[in-house]
Protein backbone atom coordinates (compact mmCIF):
# COMPACT_ATOMS: atom_id res chain seq x y z
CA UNK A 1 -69.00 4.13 -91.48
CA UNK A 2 -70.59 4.87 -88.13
CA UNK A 3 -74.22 3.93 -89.01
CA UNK A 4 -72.69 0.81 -90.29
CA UNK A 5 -71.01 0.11 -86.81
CA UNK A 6 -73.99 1.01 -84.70
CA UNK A 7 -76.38 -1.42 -86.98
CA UNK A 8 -73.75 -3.79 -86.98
CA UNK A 9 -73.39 -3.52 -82.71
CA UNK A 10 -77.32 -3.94 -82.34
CA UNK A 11 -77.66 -7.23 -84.38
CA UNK A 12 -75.04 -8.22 -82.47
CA UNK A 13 -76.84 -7.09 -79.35
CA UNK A 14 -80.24 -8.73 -80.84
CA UNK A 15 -78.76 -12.29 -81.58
CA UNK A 16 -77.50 -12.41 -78.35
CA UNK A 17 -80.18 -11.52 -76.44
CA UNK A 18 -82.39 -13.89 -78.46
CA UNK A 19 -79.64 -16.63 -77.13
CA UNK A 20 -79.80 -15.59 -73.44
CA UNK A 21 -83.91 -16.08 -73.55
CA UNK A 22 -83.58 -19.33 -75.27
CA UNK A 23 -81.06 -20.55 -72.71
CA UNK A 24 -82.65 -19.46 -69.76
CA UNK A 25 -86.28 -20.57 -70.74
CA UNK A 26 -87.93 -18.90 -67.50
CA UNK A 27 -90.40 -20.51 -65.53
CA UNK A 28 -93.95 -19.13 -64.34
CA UNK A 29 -93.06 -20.37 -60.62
CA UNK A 30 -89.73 -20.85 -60.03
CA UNK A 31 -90.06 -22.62 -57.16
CA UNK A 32 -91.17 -26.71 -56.42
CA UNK A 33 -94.22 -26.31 -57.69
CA UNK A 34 -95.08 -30.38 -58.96
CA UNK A 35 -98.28 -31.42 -60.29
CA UNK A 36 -99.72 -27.78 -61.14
CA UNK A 37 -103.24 -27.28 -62.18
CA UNK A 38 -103.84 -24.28 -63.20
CA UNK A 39 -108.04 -22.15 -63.04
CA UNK A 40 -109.62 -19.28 -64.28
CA UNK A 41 -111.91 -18.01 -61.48
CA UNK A 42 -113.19 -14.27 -60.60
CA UNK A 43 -111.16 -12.21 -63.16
CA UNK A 44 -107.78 -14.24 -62.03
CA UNK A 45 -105.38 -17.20 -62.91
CA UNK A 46 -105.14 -19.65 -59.89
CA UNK A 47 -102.62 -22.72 -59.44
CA UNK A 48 -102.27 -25.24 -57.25
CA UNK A 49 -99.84 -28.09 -56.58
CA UNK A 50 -98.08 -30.67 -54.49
CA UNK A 51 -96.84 -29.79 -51.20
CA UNK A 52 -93.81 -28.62 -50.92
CA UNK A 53 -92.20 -26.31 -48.16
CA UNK A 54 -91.78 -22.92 -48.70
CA UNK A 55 -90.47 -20.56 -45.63
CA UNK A 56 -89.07 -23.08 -43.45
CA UNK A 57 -93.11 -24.53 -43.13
CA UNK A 58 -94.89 -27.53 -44.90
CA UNK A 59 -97.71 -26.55 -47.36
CA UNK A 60 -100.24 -29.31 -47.99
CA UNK A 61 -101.47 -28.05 -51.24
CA UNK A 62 -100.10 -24.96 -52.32
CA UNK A 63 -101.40 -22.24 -54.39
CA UNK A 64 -100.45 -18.76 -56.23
CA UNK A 65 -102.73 -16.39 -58.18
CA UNK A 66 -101.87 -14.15 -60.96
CA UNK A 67 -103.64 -11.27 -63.16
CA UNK A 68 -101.83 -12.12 -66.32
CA UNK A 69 -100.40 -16.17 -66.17
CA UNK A 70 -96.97 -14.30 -66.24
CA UNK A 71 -96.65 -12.94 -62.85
CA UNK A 72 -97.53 -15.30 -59.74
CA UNK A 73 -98.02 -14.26 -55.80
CA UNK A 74 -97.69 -17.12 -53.60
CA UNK A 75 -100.39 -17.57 -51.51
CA UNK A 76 -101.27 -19.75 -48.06
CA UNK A 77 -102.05 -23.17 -47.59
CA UNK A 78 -105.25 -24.17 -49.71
CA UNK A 79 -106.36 -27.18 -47.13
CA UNK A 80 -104.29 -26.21 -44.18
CA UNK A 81 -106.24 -28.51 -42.12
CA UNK A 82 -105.38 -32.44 -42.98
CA UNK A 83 -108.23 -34.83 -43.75
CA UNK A 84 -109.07 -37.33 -40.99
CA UNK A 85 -108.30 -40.45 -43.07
CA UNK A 86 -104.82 -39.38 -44.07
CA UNK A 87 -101.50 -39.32 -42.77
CA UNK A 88 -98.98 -37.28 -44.98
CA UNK A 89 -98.43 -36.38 -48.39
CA UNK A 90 -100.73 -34.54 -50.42
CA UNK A 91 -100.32 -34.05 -54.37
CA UNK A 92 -101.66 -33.77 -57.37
CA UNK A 93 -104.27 -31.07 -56.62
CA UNK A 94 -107.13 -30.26 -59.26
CA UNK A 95 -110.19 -27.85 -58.56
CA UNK A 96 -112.95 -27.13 -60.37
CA UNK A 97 -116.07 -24.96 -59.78
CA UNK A 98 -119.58 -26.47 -59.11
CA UNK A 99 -121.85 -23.95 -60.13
CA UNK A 100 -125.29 -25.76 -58.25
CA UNK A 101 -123.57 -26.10 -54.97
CA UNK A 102 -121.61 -22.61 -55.38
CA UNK A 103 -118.06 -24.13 -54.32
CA UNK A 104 -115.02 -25.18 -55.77
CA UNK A 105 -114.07 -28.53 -55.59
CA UNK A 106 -110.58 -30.01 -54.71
CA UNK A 107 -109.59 -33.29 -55.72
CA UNK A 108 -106.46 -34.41 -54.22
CA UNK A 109 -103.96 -37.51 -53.97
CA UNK A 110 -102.54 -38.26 -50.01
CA UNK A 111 -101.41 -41.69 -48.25
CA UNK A 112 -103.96 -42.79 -46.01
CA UNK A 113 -103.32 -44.38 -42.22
CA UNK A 114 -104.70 -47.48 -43.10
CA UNK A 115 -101.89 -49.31 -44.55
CA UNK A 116 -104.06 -51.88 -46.15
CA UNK A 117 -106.29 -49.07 -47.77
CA UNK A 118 -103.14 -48.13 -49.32
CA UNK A 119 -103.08 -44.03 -51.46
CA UNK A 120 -106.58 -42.20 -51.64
CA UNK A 121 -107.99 -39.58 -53.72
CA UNK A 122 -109.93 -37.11 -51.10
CA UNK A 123 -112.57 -34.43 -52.04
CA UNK A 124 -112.79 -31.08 -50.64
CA UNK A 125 -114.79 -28.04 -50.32
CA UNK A 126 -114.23 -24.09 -50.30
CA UNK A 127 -116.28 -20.81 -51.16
CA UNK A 128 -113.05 -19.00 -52.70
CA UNK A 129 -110.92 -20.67 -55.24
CA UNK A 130 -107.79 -20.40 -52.94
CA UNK A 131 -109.30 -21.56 -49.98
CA UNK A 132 -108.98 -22.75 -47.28
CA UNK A 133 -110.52 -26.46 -48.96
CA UNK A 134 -112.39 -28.21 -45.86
CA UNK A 135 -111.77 -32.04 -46.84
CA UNK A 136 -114.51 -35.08 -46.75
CA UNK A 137 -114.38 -37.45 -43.66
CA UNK A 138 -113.53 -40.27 -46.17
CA UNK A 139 -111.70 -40.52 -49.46
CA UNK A 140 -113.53 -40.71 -52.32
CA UNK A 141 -111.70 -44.02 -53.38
CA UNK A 142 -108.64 -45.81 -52.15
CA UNK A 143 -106.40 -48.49 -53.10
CA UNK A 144 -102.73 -50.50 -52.10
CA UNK A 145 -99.74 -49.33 -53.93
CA UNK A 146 -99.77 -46.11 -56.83
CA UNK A 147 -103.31 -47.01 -58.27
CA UNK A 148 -105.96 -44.46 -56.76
CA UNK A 149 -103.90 -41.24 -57.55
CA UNK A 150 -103.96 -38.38 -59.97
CA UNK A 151 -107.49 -37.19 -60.14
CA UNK A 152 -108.48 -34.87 -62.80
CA UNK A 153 -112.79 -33.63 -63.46
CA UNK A 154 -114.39 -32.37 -65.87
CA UNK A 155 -117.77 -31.97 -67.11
CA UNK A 156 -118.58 -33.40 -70.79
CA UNK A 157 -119.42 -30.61 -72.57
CA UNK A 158 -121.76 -33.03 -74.77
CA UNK A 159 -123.71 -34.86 -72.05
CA UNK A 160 -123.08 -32.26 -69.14
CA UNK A 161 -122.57 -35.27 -66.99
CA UNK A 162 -118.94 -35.33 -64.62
CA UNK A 163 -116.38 -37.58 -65.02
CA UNK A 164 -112.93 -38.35 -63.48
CA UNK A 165 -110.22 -40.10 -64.60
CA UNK A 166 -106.93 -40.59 -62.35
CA UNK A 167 -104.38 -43.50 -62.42
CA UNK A 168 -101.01 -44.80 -62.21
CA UNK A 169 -99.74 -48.08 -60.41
CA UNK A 170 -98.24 -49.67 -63.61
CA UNK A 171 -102.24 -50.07 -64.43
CA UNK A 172 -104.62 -48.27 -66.80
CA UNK A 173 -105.69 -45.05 -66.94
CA UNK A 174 -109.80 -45.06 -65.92
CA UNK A 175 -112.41 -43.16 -66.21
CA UNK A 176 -115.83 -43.21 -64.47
CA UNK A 177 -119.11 -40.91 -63.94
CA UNK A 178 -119.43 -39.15 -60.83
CA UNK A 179 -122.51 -37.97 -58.94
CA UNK A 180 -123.09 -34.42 -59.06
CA UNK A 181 -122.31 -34.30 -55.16
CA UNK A 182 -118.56 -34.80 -56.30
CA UNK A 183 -118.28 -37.11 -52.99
CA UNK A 184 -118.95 -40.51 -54.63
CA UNK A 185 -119.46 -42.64 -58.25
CA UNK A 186 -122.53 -42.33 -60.13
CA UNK A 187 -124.87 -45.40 -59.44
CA UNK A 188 -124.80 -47.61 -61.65
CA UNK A 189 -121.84 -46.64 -63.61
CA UNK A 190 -118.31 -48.36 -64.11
CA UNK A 191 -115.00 -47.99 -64.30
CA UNK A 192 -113.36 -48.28 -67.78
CA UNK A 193 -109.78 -48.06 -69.20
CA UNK A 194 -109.18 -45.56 -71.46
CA UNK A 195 -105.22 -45.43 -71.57
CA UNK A 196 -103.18 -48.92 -71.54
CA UNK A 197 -99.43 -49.31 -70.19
CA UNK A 198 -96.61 -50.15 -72.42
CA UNK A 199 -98.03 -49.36 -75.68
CA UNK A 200 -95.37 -46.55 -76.85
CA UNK A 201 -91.62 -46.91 -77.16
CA UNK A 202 -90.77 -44.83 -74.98
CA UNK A 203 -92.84 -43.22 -71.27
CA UNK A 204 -95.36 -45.70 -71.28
CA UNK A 205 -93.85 -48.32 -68.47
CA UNK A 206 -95.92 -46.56 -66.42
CA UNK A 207 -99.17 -44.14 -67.31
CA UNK A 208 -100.80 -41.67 -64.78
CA UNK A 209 -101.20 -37.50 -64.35
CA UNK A 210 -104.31 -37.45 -66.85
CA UNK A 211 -106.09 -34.70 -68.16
CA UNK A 212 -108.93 -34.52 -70.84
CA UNK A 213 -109.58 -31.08 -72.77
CA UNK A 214 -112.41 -30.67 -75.41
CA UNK A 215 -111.87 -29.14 -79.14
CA UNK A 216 -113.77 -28.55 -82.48
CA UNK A 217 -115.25 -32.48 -81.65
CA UNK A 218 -112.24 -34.39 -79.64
CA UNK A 219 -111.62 -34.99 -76.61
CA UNK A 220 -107.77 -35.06 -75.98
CA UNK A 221 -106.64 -36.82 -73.15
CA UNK A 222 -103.06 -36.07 -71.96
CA UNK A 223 -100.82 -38.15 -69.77
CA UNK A 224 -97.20 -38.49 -68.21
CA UNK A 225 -94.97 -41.33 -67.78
CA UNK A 226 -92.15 -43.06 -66.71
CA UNK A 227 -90.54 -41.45 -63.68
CA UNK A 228 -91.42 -37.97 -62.50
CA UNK A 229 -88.66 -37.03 -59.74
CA UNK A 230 -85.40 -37.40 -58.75
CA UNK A 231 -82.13 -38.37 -59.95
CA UNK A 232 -83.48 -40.99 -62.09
CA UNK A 233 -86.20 -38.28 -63.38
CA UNK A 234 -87.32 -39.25 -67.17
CA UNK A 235 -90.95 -37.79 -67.70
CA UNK A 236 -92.82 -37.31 -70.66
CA UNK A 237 -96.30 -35.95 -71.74
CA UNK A 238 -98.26 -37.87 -73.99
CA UNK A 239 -101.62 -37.52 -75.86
CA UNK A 240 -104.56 -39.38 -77.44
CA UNK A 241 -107.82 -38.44 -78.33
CA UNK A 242 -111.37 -39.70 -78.94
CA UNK A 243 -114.59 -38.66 -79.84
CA UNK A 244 -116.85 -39.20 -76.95
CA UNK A 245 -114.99 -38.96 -73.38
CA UNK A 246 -115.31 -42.39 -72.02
CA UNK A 247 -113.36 -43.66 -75.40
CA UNK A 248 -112.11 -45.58 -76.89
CA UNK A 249 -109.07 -42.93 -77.27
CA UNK A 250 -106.61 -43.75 -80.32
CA UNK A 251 -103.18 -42.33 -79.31
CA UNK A 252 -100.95 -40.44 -81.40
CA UNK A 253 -98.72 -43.30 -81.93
CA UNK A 254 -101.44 -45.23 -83.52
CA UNK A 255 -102.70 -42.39 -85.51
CA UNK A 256 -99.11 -41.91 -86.73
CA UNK A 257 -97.84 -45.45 -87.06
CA UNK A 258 -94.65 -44.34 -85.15
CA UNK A 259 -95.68 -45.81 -81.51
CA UNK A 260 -94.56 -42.69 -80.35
CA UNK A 261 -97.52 -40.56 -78.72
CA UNK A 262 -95.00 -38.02 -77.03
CA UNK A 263 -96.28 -34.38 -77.06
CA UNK A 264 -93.72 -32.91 -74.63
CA UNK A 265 -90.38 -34.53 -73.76
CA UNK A 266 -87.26 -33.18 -72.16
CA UNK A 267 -85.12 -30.94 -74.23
CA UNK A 268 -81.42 -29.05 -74.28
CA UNK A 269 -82.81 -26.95 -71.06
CA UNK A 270 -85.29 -28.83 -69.03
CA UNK A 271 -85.65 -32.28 -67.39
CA UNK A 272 -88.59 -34.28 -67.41
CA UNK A 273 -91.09 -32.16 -68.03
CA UNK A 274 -94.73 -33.84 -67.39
CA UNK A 275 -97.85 -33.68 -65.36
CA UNK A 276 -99.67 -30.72 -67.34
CA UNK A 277 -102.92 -29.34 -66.95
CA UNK A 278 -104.33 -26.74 -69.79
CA UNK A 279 -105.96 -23.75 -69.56
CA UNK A 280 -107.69 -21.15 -71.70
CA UNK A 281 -106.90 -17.32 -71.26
CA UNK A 282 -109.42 -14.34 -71.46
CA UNK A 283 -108.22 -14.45 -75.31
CA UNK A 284 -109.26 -17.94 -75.86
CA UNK A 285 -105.75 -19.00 -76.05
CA UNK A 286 -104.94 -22.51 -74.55
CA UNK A 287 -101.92 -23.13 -72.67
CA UNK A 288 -100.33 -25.97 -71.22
CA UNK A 289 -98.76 -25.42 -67.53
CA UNK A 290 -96.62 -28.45 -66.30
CA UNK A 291 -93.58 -29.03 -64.37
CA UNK A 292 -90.06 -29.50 -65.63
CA UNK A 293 -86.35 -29.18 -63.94
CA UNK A 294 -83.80 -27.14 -65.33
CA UNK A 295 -80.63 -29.41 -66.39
CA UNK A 296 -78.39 -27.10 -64.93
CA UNK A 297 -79.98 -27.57 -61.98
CA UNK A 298 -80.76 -31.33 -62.41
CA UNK A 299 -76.71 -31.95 -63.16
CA UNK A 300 -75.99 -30.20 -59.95
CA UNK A 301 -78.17 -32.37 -58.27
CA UNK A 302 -81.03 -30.04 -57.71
CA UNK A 303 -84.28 -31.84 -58.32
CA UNK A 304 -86.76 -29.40 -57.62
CA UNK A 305 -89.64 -29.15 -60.03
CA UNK A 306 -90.88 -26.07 -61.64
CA UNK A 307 -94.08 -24.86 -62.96
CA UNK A 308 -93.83 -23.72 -66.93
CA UNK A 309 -96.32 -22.55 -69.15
CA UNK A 310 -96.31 -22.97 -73.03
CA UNK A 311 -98.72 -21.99 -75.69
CA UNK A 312 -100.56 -25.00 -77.81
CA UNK A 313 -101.87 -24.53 -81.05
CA UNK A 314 -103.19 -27.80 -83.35
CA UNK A 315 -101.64 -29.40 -86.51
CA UNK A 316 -103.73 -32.21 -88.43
CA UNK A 317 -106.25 -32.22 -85.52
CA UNK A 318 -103.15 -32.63 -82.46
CA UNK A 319 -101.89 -30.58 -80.69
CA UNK A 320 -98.34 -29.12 -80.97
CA UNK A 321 -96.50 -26.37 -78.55
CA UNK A 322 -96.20 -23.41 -80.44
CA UNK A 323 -93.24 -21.86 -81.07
């Protein structure tokens, strides 16, 4: 009867242990990490985010590196030095790497002092992917209320041209060329919406946090919405997809006939989970790094926002988290 006992006592031990990592769900930063954006450079994992304090002293963008996307080091400041044009606030960071002018690039949401100029996205510059980011005199574009925010690049891996999109302010989601300074527009080129408000049943009062990633032919453009933070936190991520990167984009709920586009929504452990970026590991594998709140923490009125990383794999040509 022993063996019977001891097999018995380790599926008990298994089930159970299978419960505690469901219910727990760990993050990759447990700390306020918002906004996260998460690079491969130089044989390591870098993300960045919102500022936050950490230490008893105000980061403006932070940053962490890790080996393996499992375990993260804090590091310092990434722009420790604020911009000329702007007065507080910086969030949303994204980075890329600009092979011709051997930098990486730091785009980057902050309110300017100019109240009439409103929020700005700024531009900055750095030799090392961590930093320190040495920001542009003036911000690449500004406007009043939530409009110029959220900046995400990316070069079209069809035309090899760059193109940002950004947005929020109960308006569109745009896209337009930039020049391959990163500083300014293309000449010539436009604005054009790619994401409308208020065309799903739920998230879509208000669209913004976009990010466009390219596979086998689409490009699939993610996107958050309603309300990111706070008590009244209830964030979603979202996804459409197109064939070339300027649109037009048919979302999910169109493709499905549901009006429901929703690709990652809050669950029986975590709060509001939204503004993602995705990244592909040495393996090839994409994965999808966001911020979320833990309802145990959200019900005890503990709003901080996490950084979590999930696997993605594709069903019918969208993407799903895998299980």
């Amino acid at each position: 009867m022993m063996p019977v006992k001891k097999n018995y006592l380790l599926l008990i031990l298994s089930v159970w242990g299978t419960v505690l990592l469901h219910a727990q769900k760990p993050p990759a930063i447990d700390a306020d990490f918002p906004d996260p954006t998460v690079i491969a450079a130089n044989g390591k994992y870098y993300a960045f985010a919102t500022n936050s304090g950490r230490n008893g002293k105000l980061m403006n963008v932070q940053v962490a590196v890790s080996d393996d996307l499992k375990s993260w080091k804090m590091l310092d400041d990434a722009m420790p030095q604020k911009p000329a044009w702007a007065s507080s606030d910086f969030w949303a960071p994204h980075v890329i790497y600009k092979d011709v002018l051997k930098q990486y690039v730091l785009f980057f949401s902050a309110e300017t002092k100019d109240p009439e100029m409103g929020k700005g996205i700024g531009v900055a510059f750095s030799e090392k992917p961590e930093g320190p980011y040495i920001a542009q005199a003036e911000p690449l574009i500004a406007d009043t209320g939530f409009v110029a925010i959220d900046a995400m690049v990316i070069r079209d891996p069809k035309t090899k041209k760059y193109f940002m999109t950004w947005g929020s302010g109960f308006q569109p989601i745009k896209i337009r060329e930039l020049n391959v300074s990163m500083t300014r527009f293309e000449d010539g080129s436009s604005e054009i919406a790619v994401i409308p408000v208020g065309k799903d049943k739920q998230y879509a009062r208000l669209v913004e946090g976009p990010w466009i990633d390219y596979y086998k032919g689409f490009y699939y453009l993610y996107y958050s919405g309603d309300n990111c933070c706070g008590a009244q936190a209830n964030y979603a991520v979202l996804v459409a997809r197109a064939k070339k990167i300027t649109g037009p984009y048919t979302r999910l709920g169109d493709w499905n006939k549901t009006q429901n586009s929703v690709f990652l929504e809050k669950d029986s452990l975590l709060i509001a989970p939204g503004h993602n970026s995705i990244i592909r590991d040495r393996s090839g594998k994409r994965w999808i790094a966001y911020h979320a709140i833990p309802v145990d923490r959200f019900k005890a009125g503990k709003y901080a926002r996490l950084m979590y990383l999930s696997a993605i794999d594709y069903k019918k040509g969208w993407p799903v988290i895998k299980k």
